[in-house]
N, C-alpha and C. Protein backbone atom coordinates (compact mmCIF):
# COMPACT_ATOMS: atom_id res chain seq x y z
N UNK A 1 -13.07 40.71 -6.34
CA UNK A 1 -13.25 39.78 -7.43
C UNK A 1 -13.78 38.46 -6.90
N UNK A 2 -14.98 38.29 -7.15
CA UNK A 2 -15.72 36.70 -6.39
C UNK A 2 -15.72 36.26 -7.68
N UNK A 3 -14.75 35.00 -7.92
CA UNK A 3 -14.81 34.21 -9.03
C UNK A 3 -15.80 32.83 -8.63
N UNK A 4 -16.82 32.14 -9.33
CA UNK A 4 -17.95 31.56 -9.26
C UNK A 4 -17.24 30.33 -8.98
N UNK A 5 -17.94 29.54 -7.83
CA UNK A 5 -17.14 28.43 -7.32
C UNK A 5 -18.13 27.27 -7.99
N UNK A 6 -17.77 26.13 -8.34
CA UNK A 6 -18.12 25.09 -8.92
C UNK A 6 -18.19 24.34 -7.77
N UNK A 7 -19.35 23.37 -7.28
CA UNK A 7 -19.18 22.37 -6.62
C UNK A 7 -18.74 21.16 -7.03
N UNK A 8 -18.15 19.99 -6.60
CA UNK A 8 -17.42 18.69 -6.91
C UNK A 8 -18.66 17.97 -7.05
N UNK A 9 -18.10 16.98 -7.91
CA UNK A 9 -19.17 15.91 -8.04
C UNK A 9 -18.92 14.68 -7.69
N UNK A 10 -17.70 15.14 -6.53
CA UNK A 10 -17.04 14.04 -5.67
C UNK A 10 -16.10 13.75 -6.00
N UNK A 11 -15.80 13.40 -7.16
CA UNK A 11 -14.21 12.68 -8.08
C UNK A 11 -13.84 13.70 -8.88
N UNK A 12 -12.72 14.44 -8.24
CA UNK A 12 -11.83 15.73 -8.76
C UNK A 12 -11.23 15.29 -10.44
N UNK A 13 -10.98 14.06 -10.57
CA UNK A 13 -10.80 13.67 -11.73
C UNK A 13 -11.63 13.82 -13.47
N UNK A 14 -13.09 13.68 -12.48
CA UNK A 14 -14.12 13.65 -13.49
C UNK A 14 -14.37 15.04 -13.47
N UNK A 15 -14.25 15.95 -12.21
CA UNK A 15 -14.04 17.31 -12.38
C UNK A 15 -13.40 18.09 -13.15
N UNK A 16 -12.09 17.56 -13.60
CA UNK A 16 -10.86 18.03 -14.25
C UNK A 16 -11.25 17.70 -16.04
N UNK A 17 -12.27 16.31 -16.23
CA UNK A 17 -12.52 16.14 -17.49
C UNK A 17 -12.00 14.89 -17.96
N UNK A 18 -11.79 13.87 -17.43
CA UNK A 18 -11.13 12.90 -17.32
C UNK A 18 -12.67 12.42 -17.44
N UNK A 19 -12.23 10.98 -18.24
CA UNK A 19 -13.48 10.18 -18.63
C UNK A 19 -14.16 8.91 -17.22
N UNK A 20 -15.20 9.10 -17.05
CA UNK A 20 -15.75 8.63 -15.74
C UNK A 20 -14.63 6.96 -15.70
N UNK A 21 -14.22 6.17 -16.73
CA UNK A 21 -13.58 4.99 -16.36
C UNK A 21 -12.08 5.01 -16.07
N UNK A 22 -11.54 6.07 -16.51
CA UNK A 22 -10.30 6.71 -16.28
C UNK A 22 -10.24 7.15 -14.75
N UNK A 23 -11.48 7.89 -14.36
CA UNK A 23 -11.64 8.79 -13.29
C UNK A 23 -11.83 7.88 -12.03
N UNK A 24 -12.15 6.84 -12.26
CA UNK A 24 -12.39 6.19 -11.20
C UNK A 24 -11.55 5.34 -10.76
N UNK A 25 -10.45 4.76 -11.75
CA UNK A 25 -9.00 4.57 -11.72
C UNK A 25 -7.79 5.35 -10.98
N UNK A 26 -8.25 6.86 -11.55
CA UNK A 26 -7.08 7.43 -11.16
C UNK A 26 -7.65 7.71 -9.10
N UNK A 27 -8.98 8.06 -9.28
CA UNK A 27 -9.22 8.31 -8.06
C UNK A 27 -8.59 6.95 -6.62
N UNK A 28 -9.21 5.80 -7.21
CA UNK A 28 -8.89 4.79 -6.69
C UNK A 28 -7.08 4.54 -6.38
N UNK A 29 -6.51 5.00 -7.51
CA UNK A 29 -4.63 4.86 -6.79
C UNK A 29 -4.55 6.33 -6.29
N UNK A 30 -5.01 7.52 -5.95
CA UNK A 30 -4.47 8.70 -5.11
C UNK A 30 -5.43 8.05 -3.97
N UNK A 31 -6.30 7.35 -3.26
CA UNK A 31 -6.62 7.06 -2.32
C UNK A 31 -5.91 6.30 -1.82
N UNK A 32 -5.79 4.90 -2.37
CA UNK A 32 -4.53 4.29 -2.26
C UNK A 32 -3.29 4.82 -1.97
N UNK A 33 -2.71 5.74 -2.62
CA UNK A 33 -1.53 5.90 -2.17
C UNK A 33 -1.72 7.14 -0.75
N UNK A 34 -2.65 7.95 -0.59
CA UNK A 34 -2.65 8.82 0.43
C UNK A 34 -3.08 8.21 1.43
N UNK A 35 -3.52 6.93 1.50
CA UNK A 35 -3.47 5.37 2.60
C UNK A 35 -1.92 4.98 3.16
N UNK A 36 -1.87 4.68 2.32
CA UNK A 36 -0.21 4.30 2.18
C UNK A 36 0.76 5.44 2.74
N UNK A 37 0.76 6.87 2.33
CA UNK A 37 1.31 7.80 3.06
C UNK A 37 0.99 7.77 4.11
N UNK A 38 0.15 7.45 4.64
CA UNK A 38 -0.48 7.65 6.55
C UNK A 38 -0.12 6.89 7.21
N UNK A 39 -0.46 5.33 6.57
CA UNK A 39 0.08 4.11 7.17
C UNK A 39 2.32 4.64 7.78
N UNK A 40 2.60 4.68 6.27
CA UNK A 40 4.06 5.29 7.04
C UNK A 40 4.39 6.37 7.92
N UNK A 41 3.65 7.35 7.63
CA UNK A 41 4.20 8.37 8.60
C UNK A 41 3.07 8.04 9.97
N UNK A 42 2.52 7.15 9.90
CA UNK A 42 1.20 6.66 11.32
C UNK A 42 1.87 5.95 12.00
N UNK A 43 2.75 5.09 11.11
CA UNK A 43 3.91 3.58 12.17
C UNK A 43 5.29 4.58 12.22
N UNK A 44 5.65 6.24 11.92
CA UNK A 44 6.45 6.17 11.94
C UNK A 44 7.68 5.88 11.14
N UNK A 45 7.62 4.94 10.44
CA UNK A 45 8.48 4.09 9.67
C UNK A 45 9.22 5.04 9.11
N UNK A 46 10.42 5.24 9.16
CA UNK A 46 11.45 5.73 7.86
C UNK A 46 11.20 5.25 6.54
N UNK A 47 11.98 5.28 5.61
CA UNK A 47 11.62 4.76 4.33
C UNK A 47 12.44 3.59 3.88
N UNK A 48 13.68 3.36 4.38
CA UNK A 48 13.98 2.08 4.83
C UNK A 48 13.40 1.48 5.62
N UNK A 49 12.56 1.42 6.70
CA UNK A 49 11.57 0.70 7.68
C UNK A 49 10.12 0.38 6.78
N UNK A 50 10.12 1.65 5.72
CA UNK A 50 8.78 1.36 5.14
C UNK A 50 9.33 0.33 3.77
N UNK A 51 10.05 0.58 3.51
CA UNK A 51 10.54 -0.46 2.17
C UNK A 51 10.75 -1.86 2.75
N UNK A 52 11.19 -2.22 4.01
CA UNK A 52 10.92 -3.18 4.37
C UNK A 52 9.94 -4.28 4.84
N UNK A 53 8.61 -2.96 5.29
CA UNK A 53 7.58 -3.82 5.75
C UNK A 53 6.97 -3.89 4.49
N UNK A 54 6.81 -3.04 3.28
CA UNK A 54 6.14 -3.05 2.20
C UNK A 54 6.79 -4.20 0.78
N UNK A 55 8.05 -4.26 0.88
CA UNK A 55 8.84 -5.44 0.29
C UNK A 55 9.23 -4.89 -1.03
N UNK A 56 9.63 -3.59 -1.02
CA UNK A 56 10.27 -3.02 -2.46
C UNK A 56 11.31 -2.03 -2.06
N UNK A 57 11.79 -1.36 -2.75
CA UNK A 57 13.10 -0.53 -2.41
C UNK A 57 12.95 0.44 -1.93
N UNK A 58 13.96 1.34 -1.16
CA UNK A 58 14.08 2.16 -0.77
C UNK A 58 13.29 3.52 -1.74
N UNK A 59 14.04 3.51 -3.01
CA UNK A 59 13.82 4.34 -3.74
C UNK A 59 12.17 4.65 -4.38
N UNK A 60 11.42 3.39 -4.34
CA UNK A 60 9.85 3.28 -4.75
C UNK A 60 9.23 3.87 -3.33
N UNK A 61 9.93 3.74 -2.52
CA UNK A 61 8.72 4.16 -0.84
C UNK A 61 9.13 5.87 -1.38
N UNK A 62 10.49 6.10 -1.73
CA UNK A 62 10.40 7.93 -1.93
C UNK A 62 9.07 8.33 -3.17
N UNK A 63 9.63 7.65 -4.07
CA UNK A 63 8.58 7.82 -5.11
C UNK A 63 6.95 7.70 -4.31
N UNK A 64 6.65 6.86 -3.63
CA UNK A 64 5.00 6.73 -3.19
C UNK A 64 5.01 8.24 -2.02
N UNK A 65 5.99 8.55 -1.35
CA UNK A 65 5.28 9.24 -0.26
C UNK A 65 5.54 10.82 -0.88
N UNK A 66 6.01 11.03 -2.16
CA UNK A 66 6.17 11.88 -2.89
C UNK A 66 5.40 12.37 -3.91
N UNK A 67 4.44 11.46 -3.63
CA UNK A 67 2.98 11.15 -5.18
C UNK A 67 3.18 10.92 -5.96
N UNK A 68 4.10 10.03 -6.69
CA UNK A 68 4.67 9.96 -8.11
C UNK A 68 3.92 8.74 -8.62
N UNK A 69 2.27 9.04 -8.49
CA UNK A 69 1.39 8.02 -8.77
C UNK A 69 1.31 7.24 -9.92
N UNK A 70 2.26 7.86 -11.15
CA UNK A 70 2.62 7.71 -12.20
C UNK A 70 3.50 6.55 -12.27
N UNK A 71 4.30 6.27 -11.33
CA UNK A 71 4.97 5.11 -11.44
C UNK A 71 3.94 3.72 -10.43
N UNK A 72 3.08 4.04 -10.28
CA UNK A 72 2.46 3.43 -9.58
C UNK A 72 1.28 2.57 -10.10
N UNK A 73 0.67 1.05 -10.60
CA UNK A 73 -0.25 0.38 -11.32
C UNK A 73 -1.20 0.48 -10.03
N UNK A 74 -2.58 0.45 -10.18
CA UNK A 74 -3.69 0.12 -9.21
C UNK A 74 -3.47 -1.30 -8.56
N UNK A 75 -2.83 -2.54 -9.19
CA UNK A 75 -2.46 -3.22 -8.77
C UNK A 75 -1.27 -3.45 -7.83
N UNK A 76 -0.47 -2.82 -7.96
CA UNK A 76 1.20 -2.16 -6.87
C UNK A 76 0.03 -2.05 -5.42
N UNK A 77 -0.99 -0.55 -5.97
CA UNK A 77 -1.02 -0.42 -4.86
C UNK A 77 -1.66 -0.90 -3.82
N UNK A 78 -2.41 -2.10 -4.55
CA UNK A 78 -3.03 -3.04 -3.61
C UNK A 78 -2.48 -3.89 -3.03
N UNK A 79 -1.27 -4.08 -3.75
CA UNK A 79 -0.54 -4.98 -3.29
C UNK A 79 0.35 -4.22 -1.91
N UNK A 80 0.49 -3.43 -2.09
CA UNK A 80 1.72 -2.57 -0.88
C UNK A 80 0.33 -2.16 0.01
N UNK A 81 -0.70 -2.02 -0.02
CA UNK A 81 -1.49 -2.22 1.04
C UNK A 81 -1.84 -3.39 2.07
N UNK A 82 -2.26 -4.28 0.93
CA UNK A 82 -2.23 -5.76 2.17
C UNK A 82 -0.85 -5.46 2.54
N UNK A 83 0.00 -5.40 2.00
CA UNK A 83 1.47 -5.84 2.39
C UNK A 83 1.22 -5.07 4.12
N UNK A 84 0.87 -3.66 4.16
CA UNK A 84 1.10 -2.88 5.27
C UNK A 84 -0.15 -3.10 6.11
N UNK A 85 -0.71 -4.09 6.04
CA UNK A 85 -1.74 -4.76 7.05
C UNK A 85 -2.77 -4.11 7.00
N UNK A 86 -3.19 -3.54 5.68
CA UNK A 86 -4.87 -3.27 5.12
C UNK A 86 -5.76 -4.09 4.32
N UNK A 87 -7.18 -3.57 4.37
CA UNK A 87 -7.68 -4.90 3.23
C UNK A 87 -8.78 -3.97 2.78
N UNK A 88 -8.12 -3.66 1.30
CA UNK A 88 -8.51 -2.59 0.87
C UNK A 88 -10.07 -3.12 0.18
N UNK A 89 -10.95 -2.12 -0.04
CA UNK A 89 -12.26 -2.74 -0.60
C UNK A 89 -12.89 -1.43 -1.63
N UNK A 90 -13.34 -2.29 -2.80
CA UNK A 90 -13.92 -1.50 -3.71
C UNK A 90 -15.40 -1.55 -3.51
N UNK A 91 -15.99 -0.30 -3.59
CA UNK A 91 -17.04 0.25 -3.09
C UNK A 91 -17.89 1.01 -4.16
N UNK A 92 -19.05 0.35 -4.69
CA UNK A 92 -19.87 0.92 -5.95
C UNK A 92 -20.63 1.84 -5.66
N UNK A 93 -20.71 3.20 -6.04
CA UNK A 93 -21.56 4.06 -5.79
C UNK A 93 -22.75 4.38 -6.99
């Protein structure tokens, strides 16, 4: 059974049917946060070590390294990036 493979058109979002201003939102916080997952498990950090260098609770670092992008604004995650010594940049294609 060879089921017909679709190529990406880069943003799995706009793939899925999600409207290109939506799509570029949602794409932008799963990058963000799969940044943010690396940064912690890259320093190491526990999630008390990461709630500390990032400046929110214990319980929000489970939620981020868990994908619960849903609790997460595009703004959070820019913010918990500088926080973890990045400087994140938006990039027009």
């Amino acid at each position: 059974m060879n089921e017909p493979v679709t190529t990406s058109c880069g943003n799995v979002f706009i793939d899925l049917g999600f409207p290109p201003e939506e799509a570029a939102l949602l794409s932008m916080r799963a990058q963000l946060m799969a940044d943010l997952r690396e940064t912690i498990s890259t320093n190491g950090w526990t999630q008390v070590e990461a709630s500390r260098h990032l400046g929110i609770g214990q319980s929000r670092v489970s939620d981020l390294v868990r994908g619960k992008w849903e609790k997460f604004s595009l703004d959070m995650l820019i913010t918990l990036a500088c926080r973890a010594g990045k400087t994140p940049e938006l990039v027009c294609s």
